[in-house]
Protein backbone atom coordinates (compact mmCIF):
# COMPACT_ATOMS: atom_id res chain seq x y z
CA UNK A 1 104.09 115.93 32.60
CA UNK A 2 104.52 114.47 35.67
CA UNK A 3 107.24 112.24 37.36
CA UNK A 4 105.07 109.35 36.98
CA UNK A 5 105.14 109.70 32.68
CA UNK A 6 107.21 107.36 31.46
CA UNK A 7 108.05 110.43 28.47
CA UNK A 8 109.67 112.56 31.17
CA UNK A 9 111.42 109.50 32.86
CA UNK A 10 112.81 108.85 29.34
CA UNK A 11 113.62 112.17 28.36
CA UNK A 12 115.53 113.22 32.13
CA UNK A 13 117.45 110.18 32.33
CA UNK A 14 118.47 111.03 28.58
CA UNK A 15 119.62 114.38 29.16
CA UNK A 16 121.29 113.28 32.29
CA UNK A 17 123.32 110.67 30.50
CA UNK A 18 124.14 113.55 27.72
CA UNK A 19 125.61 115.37 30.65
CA UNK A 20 127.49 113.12 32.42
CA UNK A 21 128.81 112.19 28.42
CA UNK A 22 129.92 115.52 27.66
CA UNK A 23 131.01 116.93 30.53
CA UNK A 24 133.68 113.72 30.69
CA UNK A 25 134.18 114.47 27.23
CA UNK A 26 135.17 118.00 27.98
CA UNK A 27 137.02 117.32 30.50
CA UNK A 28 138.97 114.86 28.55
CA UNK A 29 139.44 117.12 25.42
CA UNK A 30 141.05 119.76 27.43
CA UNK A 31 143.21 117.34 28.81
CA UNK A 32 144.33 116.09 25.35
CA UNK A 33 144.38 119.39 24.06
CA UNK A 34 147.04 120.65 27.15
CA UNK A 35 148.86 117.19 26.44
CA UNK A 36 149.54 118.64 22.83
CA UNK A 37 149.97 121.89 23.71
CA UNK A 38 152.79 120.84 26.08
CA UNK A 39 154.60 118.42 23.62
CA UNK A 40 154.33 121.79 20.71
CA UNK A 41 156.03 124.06 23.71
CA UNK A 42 158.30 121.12 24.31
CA UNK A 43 159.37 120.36 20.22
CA UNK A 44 159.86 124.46 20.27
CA UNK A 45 162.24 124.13 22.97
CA UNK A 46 164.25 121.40 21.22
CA UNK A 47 164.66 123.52 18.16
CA UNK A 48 165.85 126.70 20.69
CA UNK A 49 167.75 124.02 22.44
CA UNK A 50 169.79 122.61 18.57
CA UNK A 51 169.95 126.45 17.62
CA UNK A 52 171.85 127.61 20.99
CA UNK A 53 174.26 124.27 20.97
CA UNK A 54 174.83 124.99 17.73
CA UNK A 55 175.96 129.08 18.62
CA UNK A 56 178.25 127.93 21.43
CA UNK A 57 182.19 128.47 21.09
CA UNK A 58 184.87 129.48 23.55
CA UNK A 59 187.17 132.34 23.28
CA UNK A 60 191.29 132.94 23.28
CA UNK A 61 190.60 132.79 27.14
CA UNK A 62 189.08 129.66 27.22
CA UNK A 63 185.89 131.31 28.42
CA UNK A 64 182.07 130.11 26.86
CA UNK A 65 180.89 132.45 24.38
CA UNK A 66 176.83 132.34 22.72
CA UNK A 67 177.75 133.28 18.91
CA UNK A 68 174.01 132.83 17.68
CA UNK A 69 171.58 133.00 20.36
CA UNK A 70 168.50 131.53 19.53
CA UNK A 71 166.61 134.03 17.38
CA UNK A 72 162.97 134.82 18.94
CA UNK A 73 163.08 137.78 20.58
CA UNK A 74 161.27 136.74 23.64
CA UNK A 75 164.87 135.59 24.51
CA UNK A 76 165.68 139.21 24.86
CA UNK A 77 162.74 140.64 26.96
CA UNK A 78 162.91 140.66 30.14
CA UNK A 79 160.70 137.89 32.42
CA UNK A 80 158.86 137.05 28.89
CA UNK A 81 158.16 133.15 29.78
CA UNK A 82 160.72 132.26 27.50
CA UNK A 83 164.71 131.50 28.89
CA UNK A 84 168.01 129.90 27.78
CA UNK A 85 171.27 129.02 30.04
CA UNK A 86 174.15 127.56 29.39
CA UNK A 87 176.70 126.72 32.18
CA UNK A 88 180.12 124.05 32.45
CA UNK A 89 181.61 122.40 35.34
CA UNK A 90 183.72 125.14 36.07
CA UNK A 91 180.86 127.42 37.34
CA UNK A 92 180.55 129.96 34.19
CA UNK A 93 177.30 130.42 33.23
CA UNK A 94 175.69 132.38 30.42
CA UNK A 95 171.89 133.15 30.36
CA UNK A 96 169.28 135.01 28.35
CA UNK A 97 168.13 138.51 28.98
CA UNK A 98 164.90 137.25 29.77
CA UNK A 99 166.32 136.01 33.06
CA UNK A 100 167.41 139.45 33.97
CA UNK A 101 168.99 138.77 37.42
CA UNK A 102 168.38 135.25 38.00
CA UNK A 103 169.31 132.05 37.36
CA UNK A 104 167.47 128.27 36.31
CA UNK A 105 167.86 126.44 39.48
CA UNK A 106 168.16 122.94 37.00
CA UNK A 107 168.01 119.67 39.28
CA UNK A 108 170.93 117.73 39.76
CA UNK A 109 170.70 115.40 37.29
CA UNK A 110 173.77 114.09 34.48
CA UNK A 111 172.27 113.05 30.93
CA UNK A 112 174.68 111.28 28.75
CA UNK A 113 176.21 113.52 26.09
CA UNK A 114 173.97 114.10 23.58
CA UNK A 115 170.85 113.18 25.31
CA UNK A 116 168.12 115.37 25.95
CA UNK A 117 166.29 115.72 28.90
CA UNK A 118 162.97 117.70 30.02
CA UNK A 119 161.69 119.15 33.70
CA UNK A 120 159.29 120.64 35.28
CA UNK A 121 160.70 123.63 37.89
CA UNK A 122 160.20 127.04 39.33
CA UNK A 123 161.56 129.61 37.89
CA UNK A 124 161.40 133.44 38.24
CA UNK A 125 158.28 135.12 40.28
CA UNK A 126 157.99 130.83 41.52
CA UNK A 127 156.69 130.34 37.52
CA UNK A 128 156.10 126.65 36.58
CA UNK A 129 159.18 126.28 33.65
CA UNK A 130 159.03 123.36 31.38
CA UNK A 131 163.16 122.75 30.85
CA UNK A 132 164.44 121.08 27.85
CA UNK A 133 168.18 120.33 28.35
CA UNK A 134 171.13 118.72 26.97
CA UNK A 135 174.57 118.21 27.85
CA UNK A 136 177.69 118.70 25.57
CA UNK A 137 181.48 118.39 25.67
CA UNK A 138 183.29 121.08 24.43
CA UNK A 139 187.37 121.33 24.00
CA UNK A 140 188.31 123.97 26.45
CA UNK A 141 192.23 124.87 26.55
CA UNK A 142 193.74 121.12 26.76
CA UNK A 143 190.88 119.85 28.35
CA UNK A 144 187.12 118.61 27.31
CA UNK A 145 184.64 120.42 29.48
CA UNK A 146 180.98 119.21 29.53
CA UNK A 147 178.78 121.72 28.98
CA UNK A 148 175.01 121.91 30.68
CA UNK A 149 172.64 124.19 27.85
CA UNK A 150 168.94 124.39 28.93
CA UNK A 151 165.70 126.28 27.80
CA UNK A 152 163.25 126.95 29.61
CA UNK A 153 159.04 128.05 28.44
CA UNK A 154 156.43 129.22 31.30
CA UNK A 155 153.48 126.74 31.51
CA UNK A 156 150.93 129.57 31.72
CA UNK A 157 151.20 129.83 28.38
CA UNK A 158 149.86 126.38 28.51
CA UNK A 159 147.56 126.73 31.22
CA UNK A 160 146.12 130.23 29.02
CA UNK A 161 145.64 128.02 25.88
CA UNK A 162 144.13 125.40 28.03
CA UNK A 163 141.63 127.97 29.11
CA UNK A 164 140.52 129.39 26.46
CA UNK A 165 140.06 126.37 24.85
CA UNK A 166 137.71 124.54 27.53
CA UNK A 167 135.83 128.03 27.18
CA UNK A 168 134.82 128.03 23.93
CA UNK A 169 134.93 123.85 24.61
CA UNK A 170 131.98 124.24 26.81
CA UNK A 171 130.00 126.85 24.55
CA UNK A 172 130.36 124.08 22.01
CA UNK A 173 129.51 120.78 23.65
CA UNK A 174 126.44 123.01 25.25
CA UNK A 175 125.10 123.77 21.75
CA UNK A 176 125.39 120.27 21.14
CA UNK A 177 124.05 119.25 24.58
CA UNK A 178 121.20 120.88 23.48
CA UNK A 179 120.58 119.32 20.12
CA UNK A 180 121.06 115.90 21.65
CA UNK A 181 118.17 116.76 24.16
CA UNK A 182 115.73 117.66 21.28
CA UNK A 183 117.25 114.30 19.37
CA UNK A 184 116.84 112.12 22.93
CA UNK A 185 113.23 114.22 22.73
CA UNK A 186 112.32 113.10 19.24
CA UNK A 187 113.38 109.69 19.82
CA UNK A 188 111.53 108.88 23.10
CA UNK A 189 108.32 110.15 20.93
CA UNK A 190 108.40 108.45 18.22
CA UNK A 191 109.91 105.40 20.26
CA UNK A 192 106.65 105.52 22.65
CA UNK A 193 104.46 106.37 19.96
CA UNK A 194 103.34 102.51 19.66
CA UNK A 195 102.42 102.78 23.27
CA UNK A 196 100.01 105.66 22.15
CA UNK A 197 98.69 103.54 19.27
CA UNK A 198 98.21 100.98 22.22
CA UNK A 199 96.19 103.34 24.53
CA UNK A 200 93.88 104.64 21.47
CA UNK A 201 93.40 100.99 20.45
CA UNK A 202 92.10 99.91 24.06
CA UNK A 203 90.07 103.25 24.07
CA UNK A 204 88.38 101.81 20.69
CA UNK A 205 87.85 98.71 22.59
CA UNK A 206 86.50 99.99 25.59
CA UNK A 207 84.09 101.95 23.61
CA UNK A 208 83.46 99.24 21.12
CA UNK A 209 84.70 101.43 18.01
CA UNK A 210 86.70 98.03 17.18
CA UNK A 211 86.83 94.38 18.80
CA UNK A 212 90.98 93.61 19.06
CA UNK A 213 93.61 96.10 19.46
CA UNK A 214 95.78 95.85 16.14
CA UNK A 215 98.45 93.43 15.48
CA UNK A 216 100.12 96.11 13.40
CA UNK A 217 102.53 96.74 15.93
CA UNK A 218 106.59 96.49 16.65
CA UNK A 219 107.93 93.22 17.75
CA UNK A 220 108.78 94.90 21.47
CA UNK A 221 105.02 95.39 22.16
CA UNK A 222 103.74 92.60 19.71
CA UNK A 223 103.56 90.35 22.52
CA UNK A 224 101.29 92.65 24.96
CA UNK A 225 98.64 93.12 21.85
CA UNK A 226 98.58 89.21 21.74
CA UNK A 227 98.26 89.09 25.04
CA UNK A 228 95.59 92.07 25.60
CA UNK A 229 93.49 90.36 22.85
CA UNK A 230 93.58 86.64 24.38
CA UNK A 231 92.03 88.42 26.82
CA UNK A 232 89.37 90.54 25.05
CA UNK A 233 88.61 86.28 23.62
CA UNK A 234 88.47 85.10 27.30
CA UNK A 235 86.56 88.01 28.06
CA UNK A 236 84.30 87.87 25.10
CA UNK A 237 83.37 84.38 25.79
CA UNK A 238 82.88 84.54 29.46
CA UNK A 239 80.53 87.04 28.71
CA UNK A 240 78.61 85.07 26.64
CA UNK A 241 78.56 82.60 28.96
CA UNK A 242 77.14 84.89 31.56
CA UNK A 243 74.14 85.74 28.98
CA UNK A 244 73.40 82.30 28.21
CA UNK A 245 73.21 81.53 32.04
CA UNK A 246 70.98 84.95 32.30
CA UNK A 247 68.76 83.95 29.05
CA UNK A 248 68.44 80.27 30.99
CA UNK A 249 67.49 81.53 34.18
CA UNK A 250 65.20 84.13 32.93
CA UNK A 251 63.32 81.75 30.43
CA UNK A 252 63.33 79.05 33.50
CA UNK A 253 61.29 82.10 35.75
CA UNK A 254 58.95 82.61 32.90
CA UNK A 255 56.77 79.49 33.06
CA UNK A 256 56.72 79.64 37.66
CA UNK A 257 55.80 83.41 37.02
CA UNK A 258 53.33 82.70 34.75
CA UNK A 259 52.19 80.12 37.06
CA UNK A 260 51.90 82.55 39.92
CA UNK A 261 49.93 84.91 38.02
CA UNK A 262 47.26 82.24 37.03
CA UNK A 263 46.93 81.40 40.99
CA UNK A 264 46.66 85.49 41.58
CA UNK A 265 43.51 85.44 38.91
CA UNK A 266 41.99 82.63 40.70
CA UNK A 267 41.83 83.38 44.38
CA UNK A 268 40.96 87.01 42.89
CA UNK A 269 37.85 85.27 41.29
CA UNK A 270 37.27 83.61 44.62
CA UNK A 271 37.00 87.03 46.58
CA UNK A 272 40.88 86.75 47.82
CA UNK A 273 41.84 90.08 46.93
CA UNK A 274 44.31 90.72 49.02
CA UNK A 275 46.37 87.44 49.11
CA UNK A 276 45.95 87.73 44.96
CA UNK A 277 47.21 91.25 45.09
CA UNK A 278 50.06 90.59 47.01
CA UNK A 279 51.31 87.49 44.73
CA UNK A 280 50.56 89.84 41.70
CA UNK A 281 53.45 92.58 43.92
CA UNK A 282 55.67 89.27 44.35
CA UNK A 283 55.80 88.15 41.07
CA UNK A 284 55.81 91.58 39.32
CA UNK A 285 58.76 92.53 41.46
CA UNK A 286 60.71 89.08 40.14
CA UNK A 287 59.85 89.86 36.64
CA UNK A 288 61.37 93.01 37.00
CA UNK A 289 64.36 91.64 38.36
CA UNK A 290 64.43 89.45 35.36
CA UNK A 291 64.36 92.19 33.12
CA UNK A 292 66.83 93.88 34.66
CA UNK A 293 69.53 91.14 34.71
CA UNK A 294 68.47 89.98 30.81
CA UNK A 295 68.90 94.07 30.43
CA UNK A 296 72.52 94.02 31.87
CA UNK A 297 73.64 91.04 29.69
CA UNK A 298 71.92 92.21 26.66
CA UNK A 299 73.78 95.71 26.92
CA UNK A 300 77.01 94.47 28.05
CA UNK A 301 77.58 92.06 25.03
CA UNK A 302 76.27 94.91 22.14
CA UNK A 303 78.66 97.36 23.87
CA UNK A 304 81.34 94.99 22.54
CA UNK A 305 79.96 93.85 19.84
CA UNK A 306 77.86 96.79 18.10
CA UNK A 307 81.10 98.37 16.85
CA UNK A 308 80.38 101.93 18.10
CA UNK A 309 77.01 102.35 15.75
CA UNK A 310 75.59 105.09 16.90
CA UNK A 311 71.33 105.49 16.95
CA UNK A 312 69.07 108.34 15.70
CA UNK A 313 67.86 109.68 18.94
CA UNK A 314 64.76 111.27 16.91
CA UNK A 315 63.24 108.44 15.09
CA UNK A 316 63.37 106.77 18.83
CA UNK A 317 62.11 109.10 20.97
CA UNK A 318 59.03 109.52 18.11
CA UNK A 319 58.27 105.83 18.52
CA UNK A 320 58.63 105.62 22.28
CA UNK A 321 56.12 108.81 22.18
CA UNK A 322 53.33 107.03 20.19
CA UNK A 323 53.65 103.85 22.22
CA UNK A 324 53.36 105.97 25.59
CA UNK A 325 50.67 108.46 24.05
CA UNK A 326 48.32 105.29 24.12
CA UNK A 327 48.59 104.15 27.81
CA UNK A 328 45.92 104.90 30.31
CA UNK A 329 48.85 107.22 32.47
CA UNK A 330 49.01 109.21 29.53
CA UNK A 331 45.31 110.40 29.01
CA UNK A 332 45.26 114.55 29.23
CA UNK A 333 49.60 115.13 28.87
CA UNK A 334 51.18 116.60 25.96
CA UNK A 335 54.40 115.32 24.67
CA UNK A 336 57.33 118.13 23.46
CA UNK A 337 60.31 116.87 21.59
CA UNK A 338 63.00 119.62 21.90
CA UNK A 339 65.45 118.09 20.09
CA UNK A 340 68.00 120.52 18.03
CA UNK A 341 69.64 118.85 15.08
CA UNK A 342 69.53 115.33 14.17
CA UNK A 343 71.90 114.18 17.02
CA UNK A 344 72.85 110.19 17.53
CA UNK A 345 73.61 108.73 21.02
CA UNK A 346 76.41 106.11 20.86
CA UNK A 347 73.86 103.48 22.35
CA UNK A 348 72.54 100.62 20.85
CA UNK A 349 68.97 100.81 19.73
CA UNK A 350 67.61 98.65 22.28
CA UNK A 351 69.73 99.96 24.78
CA UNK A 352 68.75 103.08 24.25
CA UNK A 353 64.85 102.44 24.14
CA UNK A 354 65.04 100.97 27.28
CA UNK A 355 66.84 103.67 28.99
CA UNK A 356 64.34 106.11 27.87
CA UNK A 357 61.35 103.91 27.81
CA UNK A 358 61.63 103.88 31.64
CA UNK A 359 62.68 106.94 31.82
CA UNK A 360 59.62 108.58 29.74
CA UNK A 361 57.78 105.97 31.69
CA UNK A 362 58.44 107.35 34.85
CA UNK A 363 58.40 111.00 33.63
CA UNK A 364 54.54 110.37 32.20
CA UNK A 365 53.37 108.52 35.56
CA UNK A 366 53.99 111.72 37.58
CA UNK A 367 53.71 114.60 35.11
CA UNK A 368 50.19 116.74 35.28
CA UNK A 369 49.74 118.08 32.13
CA UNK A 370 53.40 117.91 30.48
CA UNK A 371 56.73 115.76 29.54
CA UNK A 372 59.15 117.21 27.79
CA UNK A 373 62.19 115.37 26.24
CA UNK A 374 65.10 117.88 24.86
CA UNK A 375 69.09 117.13 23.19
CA UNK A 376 71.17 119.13 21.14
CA UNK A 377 73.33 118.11 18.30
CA UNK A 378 75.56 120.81 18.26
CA UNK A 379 76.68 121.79 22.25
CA UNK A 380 76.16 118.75 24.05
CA UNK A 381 75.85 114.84 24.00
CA UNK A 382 73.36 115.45 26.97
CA UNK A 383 69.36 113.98 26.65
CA UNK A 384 66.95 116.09 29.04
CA UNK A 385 63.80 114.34 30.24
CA UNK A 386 61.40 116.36 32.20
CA UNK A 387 58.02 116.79 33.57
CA UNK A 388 55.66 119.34 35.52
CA UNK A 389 55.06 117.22 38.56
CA UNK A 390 55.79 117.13 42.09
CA UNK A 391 59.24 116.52 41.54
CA UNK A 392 61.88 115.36 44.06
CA UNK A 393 63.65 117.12 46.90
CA UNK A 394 67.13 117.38 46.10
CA UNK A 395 68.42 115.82 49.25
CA UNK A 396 66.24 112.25 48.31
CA UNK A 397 67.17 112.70 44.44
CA UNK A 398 70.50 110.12 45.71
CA UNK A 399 68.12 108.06 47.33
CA UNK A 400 65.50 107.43 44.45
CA UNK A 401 68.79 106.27 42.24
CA UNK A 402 69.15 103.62 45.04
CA UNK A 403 68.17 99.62 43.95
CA UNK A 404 64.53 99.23 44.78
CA UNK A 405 63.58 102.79 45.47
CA UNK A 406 60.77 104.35 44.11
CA UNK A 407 60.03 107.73 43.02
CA UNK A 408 56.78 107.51 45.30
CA UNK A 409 54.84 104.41 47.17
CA UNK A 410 51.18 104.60 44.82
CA UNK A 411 52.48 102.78 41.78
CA UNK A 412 53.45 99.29 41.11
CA UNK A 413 56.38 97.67 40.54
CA UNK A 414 59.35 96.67 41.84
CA UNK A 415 61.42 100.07 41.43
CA UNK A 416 64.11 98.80 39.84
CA UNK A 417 63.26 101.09 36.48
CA UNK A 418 66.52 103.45 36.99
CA UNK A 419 68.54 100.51 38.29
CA UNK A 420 68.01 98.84 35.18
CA UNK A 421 68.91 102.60 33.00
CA UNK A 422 71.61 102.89 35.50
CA UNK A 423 72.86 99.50 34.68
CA UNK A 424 72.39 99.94 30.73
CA UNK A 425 74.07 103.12 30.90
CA UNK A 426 77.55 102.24 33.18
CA UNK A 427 78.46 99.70 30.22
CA UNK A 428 78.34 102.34 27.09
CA UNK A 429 80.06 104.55 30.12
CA UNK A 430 77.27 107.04 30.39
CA UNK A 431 75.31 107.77 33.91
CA UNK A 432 72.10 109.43 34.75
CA UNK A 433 71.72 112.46 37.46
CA UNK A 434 68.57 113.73 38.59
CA UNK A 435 67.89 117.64 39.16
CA UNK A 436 64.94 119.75 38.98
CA UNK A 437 63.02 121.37 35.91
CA UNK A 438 61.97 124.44 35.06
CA UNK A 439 58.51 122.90 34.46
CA UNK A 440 58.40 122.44 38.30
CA UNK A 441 58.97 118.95 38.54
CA UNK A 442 62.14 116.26 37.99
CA UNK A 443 65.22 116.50 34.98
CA UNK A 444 66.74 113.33 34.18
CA UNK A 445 69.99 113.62 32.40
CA UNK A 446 71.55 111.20 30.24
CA UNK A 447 75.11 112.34 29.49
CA UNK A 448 78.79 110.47 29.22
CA UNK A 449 80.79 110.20 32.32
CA UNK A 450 83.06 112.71 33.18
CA UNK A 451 81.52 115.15 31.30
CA UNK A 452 79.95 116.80 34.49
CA UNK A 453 80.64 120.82 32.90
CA UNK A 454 78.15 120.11 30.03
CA UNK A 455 75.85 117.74 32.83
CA UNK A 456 75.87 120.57 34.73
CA UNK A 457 75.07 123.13 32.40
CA UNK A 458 72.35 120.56 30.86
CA UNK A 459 70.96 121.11 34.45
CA UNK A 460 70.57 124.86 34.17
């Protein structure tokens, strides 16, 4: 696919969207997940912090004394994350093993009795402590003393969990980054699979399989079916129009033409040969420009209308050989149908017979002994008309294809015979090209456009 599908647009800006989604979402789990990390270190540390007010006493010297340290044992290793201290206004302080040789540096700060306070500081090796403290008044001697007790956890321990957690975080949300891709896949397929439908329903039109694209269709694109097929109406009867106006002007010719051929017969009874035959060129040359525009019409309205009936090409070219056996150009050539298969051309009858009527026409008018008309069912829509003639050079084969050009400057007419199959043939989407025969003289092939691999190997 390229940038320009609308699939891949679709599908990009989808996965891009899941991206941005769950990497925010990541990020924002991880937070959440630290934040209750942090307040399950911090509701530990409250239950250190009850156990060790609870264990503190003073001694027959009035000095502080830990009865019941907190339990854990991390309390006892050394530098193990986890720290208590207790300390009075009268600079004692007591500590856990943990602390070894150094002390919380607490900030100055003087909670109310009772209340409980938490901080974030450095502690040993510059560790990030989270402090829970608490201040208490204890009877020393005569006096009440207040009493500073603090316990301290390392936020790496945090910061680990944290870690670990946006690892396997990211595994996670990329497994599932991953399935919402294929989803966003699946949905952008079966959401643009009306706009499929669309495209084979104008390809039936176009080829005349049906008249309308169908009305079967979601609300979203209901309105570009009624719009396409207000058009194919428009269309439809514009054509129509254009045939009428064709029909008129050709049946208006018929009766001057006529006229101009009774004038031809009479100066050529009066000796005028030459004036007579060249009003016979004139109005020959108009009549075949009326065919050819009553041809175009005709074909372009059953190309819409015929409903993509396709003809026998056998029973045709049969006929079109009987009716061509019995003209004068024909006397001494022998006709060979090579036709493999009973194959059908997607043509209209008439169509048809007057793309190869002119073509067989022209084929018999310059042949010498032979015409030859070949198609195959089974490899290739292609129809192959040749003869043993003089052929064409390949560099004036363009030319000859060319409105008004003739094949050579002998016969009559007005050499508009394979303008008019050219003609016939662009509205069904079809074309002619003209190469040389192994009989020695010209190959016409009829084939569909864009199928220029099987033209070409129709040409060999």
């Amino acid at each position: 696919m390229s940038w320009g599908s609308l699939r891949l647009r679709l599908v990009a800006g989808g996965a891009v969207a899941i991206l941005i989604a769950l990497t925010i979402a990541g990020v924002g789990l991880t937070l959440l997940f630290e934040r209750h990390v942090s307040r399950t270190v911090g509701d530990e540390l409250d239950v250190y912090l009850k156990q060790l007010v609870a264990g503190i006493d003073t001694d027959a010297q009035g000095k502080l004394v830990v009865g019941r340290p907190p339990a854990d044992p991390r309390f006892a290793d050394p530098l193990s994350g986890l720290y208590w201290q207790v300390s009075d206004d009268g600079g004692q302080v007591l500590r856990s093993r943990s602390l070894w040789d150094t002390a919380l540096d607490l900030p100055q700060d003087q909670p109310s009795p009772g209340e409980m306070h938490r901080h974030v500081i450095l502690g040993p090796a510059n560790a990030r402590l989270l402090v829970s403290e608490r201040r208490v008044l204890l009877t020393i001697g005569d006096r009440r003393a207040p009493v500073r007790v603090a316990v301290a956890a390392d936020l790496a321990r945090i910061s680990a969990a944290a870690s670990y957690f946006a690892r396997d975080l990211a595994l996670a949300l990329g497994v599932l980054g991953l399935v919402l891709a294929a989803a966003t896949s699946i949905q952008v397929g079966l959401g643009l699979r009306p706009l499929d439908a669309l495209r084979r329903g104008v390809a039936d039109v176009r080829s005349g399989r049906r008249k309308y694209l169908p009305v079967d269709v979601p609300t979203e694109v209901k309105p570009l079916v009624e719009e396409v097929n207000s058009l194919i109406d428009a269309q439809e009867r514009e054509i129509d129009r254009s045939r009428s106006r064709a029909a008129d002007l050709a049946h208006g010719l018929k009766t001057p033409l006529a006229a101009l051929a009774a004038d031809a017969a009479l100066l050529r009874q009066r000796g005028e040969q030459d004036v007579a035959k060249a009003i016979e060129s004139v109005g020959e040359a108009m009549s075949r420009h009326v065919d050819r525009e009553l041809a175009r019409a005709r074909a372009r309205g059953t190309a819409r209308q015929r409903g993509g009936l396709p003809t026998p090409l056998r029973p045709l070219v049969e006929s079109l050989m009987l009716t061509l056996a019995r003209t004068p150009a024909a006397r001494g050539l022998y006709f060979k149908t090579c036709i493999i298969g009973e194959p059908s051309v997607p043509l209209d009858r008439t169509d048809l017979a007057e793309v190869l009527g002119n073509l067989l026409e022209n084929a018999t008018r310059h042949a010498r002994s032979q015409v030859r008309i070949g198609a195959d069912a089974c490899a290739n829509p292609a129809i192959t008309i040749e003869d043993d003639g003089p052929g064409i050079a390949a560099a004036e084969r363009a030319r000859v294809l060319e409105r008004g050009a003739r094949l050579d400057e002998r016969g009559e007419g007005a050499g508009l015979g394979l303008a008019i199959v050219q003609d016939v043939l662009s509205v069904y989407g079809w074309q002619l090209v003209l190469a040389e025969s192994e009989l020695g003289g010209l190959k016409a092939i009829v084939a569909p456009e864009g199928g220029r691999h099987r033209m070409a190997a129709a040409a060999r």
